[in-house]
PDB file of N, CA and C in Angstrom:
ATOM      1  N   UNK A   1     -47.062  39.881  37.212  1.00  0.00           N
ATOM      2  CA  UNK A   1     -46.391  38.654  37.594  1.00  0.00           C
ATOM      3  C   UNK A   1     -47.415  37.556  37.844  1.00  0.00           C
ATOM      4  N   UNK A   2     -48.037  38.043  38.251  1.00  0.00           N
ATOM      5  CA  UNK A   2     -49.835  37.010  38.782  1.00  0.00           C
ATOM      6  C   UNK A   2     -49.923  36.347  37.083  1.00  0.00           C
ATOM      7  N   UNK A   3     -50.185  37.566  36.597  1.00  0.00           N
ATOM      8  CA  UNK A   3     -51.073  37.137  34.927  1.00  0.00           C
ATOM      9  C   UNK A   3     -50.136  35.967  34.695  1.00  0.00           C
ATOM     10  N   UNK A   4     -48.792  35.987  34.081  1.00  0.00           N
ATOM     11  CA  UNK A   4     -47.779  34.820  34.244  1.00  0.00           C
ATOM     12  C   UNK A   4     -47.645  33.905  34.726  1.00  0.00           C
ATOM     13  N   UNK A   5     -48.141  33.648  35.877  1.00  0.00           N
ATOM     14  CA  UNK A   5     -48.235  32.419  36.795  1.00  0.00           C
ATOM     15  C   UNK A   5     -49.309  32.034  36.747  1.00  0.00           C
ATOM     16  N   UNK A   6     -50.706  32.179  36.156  1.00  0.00           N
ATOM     17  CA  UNK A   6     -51.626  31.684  36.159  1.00  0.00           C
ATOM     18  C   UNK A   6     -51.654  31.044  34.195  1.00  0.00           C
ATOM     19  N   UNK A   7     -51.333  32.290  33.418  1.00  0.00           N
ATOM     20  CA  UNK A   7     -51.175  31.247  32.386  1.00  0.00           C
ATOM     21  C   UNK A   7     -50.261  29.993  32.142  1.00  0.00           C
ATOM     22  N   UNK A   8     -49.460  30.164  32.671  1.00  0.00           N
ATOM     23  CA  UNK A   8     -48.236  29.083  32.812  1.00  0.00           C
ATOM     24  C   UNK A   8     -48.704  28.263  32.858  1.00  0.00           C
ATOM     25  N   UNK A   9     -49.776  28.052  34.695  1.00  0.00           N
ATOM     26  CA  UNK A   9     -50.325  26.857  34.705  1.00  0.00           C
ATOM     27  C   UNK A   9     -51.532  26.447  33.952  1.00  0.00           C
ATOM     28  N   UNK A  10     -52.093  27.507  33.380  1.00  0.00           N
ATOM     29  CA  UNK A  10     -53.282  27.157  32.273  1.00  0.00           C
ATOM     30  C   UNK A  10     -52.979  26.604  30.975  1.00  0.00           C
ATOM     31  N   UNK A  11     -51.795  26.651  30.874  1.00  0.00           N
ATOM     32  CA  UNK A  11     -50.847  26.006  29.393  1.00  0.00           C
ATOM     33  C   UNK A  11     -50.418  24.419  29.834  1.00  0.00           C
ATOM     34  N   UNK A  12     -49.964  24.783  31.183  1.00  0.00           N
ATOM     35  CA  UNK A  12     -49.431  23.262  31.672  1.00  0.00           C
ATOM     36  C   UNK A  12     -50.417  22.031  31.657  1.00  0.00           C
ATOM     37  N   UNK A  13     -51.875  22.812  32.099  1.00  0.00           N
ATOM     38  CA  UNK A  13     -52.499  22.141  32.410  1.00  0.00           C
ATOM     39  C   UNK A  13     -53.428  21.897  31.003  1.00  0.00           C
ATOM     40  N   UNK A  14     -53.373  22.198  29.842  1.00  0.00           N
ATOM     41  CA  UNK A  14     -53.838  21.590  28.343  1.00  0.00           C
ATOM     42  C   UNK A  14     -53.329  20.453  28.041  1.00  0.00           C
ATOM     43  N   UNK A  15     -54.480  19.559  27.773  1.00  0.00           N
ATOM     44  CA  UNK A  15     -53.357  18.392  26.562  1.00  0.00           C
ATOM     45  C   UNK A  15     -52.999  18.667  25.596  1.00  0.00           C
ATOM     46  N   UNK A  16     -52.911  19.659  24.827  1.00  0.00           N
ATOM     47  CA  UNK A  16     -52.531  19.778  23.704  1.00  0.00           C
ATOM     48  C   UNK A  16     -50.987  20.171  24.028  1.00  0.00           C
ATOM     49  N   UNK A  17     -50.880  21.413  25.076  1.00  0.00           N
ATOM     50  CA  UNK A  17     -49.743  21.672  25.407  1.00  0.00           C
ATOM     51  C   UNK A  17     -48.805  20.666  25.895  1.00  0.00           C
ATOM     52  N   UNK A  18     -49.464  19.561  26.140  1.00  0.00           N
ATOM     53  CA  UNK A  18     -48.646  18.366  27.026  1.00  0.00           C
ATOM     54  C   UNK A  18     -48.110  17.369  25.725  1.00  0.00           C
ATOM     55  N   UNK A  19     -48.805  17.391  25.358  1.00  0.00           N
ATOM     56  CA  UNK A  19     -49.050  16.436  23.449  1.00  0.00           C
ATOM     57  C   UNK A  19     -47.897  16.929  23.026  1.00  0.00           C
ATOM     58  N   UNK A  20     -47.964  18.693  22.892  1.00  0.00           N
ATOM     59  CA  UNK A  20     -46.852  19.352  21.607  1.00  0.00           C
ATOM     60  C   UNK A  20     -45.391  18.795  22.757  1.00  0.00           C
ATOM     61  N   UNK A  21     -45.376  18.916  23.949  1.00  0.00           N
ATOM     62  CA  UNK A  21     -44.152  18.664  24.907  1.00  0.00           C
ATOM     63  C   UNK A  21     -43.207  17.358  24.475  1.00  0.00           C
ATOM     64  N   UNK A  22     -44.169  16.139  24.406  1.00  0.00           N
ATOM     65  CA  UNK A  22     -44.359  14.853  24.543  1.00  0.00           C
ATOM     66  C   UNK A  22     -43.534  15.183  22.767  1.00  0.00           C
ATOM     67  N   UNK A  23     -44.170  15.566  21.980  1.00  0.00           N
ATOM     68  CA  UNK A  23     -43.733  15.632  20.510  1.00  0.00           C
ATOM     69  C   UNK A  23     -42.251  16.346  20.487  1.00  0.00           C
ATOM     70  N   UNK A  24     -41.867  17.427  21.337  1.00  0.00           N
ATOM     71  CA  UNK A  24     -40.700  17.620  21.227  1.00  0.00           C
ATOM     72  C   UNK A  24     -39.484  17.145  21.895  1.00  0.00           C
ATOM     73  N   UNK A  25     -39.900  16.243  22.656  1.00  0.00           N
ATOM     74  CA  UNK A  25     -39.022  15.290  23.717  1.00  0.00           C
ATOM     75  C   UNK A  25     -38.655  14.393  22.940  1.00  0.00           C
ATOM     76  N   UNK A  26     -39.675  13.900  22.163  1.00  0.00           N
ATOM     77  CA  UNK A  26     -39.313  12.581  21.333  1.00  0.00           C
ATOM     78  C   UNK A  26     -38.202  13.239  19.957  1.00  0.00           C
ATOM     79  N   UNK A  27     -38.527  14.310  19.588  1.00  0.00           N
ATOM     80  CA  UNK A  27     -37.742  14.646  18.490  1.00  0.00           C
ATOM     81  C   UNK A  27     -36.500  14.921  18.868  1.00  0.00           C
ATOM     82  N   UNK A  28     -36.432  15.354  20.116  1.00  0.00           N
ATOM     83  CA  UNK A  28     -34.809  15.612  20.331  1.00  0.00           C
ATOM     84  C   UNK A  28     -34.259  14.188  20.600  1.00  0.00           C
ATOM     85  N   UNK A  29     -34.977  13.486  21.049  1.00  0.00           N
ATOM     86  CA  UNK A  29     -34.059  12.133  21.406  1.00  0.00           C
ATOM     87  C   UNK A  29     -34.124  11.468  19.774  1.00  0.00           C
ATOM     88  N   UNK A  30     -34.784  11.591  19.202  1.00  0.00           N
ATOM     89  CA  UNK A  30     -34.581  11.020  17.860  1.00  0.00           C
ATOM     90  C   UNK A  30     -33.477  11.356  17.200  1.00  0.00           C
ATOM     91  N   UNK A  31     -33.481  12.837  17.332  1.00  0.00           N
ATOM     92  CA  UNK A  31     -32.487  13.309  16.509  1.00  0.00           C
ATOM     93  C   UNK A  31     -31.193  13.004  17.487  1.00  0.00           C
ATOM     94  N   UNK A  32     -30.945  13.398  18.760  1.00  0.00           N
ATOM     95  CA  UNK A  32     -29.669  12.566  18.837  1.00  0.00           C
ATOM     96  C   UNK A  32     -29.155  11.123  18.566  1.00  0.00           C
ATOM     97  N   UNK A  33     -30.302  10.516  18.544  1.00  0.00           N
ATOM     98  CA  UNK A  33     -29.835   8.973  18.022  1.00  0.00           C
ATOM     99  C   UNK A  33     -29.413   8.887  16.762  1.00  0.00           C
ATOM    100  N   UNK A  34     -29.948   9.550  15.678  1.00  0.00           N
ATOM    101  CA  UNK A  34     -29.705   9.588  14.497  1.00  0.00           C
ATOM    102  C   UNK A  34     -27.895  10.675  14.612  1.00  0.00           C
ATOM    103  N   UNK A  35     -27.901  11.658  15.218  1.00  0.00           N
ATOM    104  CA  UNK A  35     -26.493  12.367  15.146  1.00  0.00           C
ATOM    105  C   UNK A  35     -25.439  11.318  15.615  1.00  0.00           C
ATOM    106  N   UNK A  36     -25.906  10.319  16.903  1.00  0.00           N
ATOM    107  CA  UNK A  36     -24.466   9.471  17.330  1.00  0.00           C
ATOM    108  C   UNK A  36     -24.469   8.370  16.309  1.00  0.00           C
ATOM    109  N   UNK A  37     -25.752   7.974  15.362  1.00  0.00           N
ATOM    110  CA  UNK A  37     -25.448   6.668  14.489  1.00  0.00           C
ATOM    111  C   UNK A  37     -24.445   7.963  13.239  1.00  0.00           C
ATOM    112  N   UNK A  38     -25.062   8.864  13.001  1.00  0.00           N
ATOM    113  CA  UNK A  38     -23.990   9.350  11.953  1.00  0.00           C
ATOM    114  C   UNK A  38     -22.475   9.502  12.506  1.00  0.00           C
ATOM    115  N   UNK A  39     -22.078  10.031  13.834  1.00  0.00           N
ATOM    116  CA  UNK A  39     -20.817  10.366  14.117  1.00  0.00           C
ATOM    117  C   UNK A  39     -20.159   8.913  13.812  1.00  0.00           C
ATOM    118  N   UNK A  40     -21.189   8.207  14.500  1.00  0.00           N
ATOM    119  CA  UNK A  40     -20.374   6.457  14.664  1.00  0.00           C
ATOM    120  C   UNK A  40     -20.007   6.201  13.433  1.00  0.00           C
ATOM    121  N   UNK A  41     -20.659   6.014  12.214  1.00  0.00           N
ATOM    122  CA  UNK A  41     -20.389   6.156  10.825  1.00  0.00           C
ATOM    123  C   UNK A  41     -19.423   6.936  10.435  1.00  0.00           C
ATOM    124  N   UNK A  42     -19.070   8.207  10.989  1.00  0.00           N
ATOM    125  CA  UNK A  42     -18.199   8.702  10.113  1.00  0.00           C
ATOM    126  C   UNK A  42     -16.646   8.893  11.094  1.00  0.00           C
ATOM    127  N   UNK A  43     -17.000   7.612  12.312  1.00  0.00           N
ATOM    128  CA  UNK A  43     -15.533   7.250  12.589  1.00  0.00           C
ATOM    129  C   UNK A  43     -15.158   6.136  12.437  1.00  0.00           C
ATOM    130  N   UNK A  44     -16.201   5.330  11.513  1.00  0.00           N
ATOM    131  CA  UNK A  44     -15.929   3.851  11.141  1.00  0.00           C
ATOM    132  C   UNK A  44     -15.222   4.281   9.587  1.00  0.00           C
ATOM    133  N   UNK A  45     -15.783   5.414   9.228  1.00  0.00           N
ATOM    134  CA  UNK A  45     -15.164   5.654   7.935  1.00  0.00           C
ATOM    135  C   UNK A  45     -13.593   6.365   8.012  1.00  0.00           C
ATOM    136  N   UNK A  46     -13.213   7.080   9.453  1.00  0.00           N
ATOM    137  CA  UNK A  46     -11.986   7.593   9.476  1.00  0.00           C
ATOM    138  C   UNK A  46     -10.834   6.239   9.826  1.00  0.00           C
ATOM    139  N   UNK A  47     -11.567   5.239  10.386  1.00  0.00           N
ATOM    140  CA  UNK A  47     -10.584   4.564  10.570  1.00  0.00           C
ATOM    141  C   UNK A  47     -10.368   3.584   9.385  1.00  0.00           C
ATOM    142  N   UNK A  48     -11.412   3.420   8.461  1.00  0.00           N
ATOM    143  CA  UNK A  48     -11.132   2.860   7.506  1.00  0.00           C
ATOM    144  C   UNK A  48     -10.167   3.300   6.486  1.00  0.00           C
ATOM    145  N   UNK A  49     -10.142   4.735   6.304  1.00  0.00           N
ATOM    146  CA  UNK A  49      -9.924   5.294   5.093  1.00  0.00           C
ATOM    147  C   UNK A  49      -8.059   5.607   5.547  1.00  0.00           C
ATOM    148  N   UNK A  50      -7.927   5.684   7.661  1.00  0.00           N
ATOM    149  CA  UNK A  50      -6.469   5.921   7.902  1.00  0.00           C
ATOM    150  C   UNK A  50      -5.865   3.849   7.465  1.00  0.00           C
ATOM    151  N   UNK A  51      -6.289   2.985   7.714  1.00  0.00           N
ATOM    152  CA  UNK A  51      -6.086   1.975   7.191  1.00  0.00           C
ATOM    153  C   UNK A  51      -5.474   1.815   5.922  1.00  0.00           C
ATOM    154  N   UNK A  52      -6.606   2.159   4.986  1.00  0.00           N
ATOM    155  CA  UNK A  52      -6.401   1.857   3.725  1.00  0.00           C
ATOM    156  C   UNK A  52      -4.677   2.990   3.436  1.00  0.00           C
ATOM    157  N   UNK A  53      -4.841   4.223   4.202  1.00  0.00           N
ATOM    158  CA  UNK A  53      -3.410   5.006   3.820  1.00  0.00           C
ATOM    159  C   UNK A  53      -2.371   4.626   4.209  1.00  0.00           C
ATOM    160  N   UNK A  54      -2.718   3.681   5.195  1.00  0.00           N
ATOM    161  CA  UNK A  54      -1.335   2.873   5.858  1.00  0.00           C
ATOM    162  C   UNK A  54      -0.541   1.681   5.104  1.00  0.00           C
ATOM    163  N   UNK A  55      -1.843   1.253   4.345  1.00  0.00           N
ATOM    164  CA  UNK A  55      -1.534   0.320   3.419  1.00  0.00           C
ATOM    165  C   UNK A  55      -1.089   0.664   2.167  1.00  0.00           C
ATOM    166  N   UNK A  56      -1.057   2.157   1.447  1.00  0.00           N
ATOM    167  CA  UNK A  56      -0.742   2.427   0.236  1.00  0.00           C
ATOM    168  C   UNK A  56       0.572   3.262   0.625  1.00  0.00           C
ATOM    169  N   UNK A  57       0.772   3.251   1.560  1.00  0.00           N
ATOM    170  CA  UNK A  57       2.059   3.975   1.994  1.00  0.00           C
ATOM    171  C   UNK A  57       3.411   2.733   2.022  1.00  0.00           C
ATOM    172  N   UNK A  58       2.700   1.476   2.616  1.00  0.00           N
ATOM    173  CA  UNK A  58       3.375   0.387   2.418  1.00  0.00           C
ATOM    174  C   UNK A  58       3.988  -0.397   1.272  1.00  0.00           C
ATOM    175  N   UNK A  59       2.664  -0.588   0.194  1.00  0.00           N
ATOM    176  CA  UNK A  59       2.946  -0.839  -0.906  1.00  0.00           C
ATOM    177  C   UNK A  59       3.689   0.092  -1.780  1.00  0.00           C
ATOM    178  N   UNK A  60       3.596   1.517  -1.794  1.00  0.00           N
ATOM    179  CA  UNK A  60       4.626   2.283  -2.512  1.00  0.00           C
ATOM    180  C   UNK A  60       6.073   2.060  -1.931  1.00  0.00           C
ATOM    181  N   UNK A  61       6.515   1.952  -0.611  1.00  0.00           N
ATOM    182  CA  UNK A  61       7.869   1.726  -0.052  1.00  0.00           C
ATOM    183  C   UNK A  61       8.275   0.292  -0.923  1.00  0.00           C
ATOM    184  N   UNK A  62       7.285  -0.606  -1.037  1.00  0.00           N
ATOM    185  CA  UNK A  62       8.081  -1.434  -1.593  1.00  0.00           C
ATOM    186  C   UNK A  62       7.903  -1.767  -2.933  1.00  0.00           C
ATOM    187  N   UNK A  63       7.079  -1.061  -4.019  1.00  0.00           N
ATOM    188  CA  UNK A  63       7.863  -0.572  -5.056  1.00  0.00           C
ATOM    189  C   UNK A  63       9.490  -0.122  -5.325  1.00  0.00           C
ATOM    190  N   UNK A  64       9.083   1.093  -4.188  1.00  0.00           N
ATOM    191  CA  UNK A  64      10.373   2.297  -4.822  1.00  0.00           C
ATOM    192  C   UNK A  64      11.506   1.159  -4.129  1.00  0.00           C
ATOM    193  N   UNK A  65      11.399   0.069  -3.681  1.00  0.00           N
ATOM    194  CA  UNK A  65      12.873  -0.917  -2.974  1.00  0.00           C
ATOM    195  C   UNK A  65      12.709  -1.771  -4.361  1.00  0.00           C
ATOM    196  N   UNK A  66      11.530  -2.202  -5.105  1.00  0.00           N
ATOM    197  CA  UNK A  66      11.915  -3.068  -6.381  1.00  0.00           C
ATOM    198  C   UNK A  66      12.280  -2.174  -7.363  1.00  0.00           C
ATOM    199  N   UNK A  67      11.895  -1.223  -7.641  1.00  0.00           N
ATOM    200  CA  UNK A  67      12.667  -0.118  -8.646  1.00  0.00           C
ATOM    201  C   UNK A  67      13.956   0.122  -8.609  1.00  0.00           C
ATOM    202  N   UNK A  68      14.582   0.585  -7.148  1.00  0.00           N
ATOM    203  CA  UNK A  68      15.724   0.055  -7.057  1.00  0.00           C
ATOM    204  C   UNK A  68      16.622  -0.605  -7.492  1.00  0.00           C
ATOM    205  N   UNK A  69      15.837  -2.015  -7.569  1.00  0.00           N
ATOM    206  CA  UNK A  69      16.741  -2.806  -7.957  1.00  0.00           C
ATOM    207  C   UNK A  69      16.807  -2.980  -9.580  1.00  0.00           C
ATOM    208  N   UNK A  70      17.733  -3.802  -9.932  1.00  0.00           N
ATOM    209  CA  UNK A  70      17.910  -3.574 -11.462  1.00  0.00           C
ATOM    210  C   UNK A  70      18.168  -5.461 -11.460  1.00  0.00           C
ATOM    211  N   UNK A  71      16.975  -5.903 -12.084  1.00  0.00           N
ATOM    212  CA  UNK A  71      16.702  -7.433 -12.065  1.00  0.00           C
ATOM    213  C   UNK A  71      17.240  -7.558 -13.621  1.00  0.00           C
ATOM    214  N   UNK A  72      18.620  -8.777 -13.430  1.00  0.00           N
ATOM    215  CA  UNK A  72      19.182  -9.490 -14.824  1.00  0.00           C
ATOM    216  C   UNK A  72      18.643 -10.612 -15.001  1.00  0.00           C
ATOM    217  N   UNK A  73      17.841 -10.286 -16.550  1.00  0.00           N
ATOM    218  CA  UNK A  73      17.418 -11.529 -16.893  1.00  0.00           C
ATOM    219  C   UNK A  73      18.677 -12.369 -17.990  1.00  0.00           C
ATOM    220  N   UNK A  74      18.813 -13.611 -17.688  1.00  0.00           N
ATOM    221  CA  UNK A  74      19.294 -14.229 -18.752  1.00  0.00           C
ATOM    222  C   UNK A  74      19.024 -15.029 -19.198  1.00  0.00           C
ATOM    223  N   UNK A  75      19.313 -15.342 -20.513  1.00  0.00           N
ATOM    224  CA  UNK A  75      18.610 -16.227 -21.715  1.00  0.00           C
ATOM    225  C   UNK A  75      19.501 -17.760 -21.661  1.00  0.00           C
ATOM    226  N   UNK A  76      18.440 -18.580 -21.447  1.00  0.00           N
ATOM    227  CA  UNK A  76      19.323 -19.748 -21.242  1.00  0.00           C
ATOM    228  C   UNK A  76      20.102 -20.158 -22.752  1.00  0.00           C
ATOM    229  N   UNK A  77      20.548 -20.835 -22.838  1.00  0.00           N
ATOM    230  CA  UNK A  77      21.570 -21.176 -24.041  1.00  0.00           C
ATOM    231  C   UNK A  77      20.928 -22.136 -24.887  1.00  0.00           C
ATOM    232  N   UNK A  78      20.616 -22.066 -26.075  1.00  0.00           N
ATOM    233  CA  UNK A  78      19.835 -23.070 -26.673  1.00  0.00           C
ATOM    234  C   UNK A  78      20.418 -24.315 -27.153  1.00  0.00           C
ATOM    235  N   UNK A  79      19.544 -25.267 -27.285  1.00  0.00           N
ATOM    236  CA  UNK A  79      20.545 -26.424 -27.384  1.00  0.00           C
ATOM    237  C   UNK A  79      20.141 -26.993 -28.998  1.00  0.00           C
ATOM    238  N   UNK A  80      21.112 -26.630 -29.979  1.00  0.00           N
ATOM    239  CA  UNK A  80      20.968 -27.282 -31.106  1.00  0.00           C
ATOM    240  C   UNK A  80      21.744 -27.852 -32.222  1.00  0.00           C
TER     241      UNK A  80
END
């Protein structure tokens, strides 16, 4: 248990060991910044893409109401 507690602090107390620390602190915060800019991205893209379905859901309803209908054309009467 001794041996353990003395390397511990013989590791703590390296710069290199403090350096590699310093290097993995920064990588995790990097990488979460980079994971919340992707999530943020890919809920700018869910709300875009429920948008755009809201809108093609719209425009088909009002097709299938002009299909519906049955538009008379008539020919005006010629004058001669």
């Amino acid at each position: 248990m001794l041996k353990i507690a003395i390397g511990d602090w013989l590791i703590s107390r390296s710069d290199s060991f403090r350096l590699l620390m310093f290097k993995v602190r920064d990588h995790m915060i990097a990488t979460k910044n980079s994971f919340s800019k992707i999530k943020g991205k890919h809920r700018d893209y869910d709300e875009k893409l429920e948008e755009y379905e809201s809108r093609i859901k719209e425009l088909e309803s009002i097709i299938q109401g002009t299909s519906a209908m049955q538009i008379k054309v008539k020919k005006k009467k010629s004058e001669d």
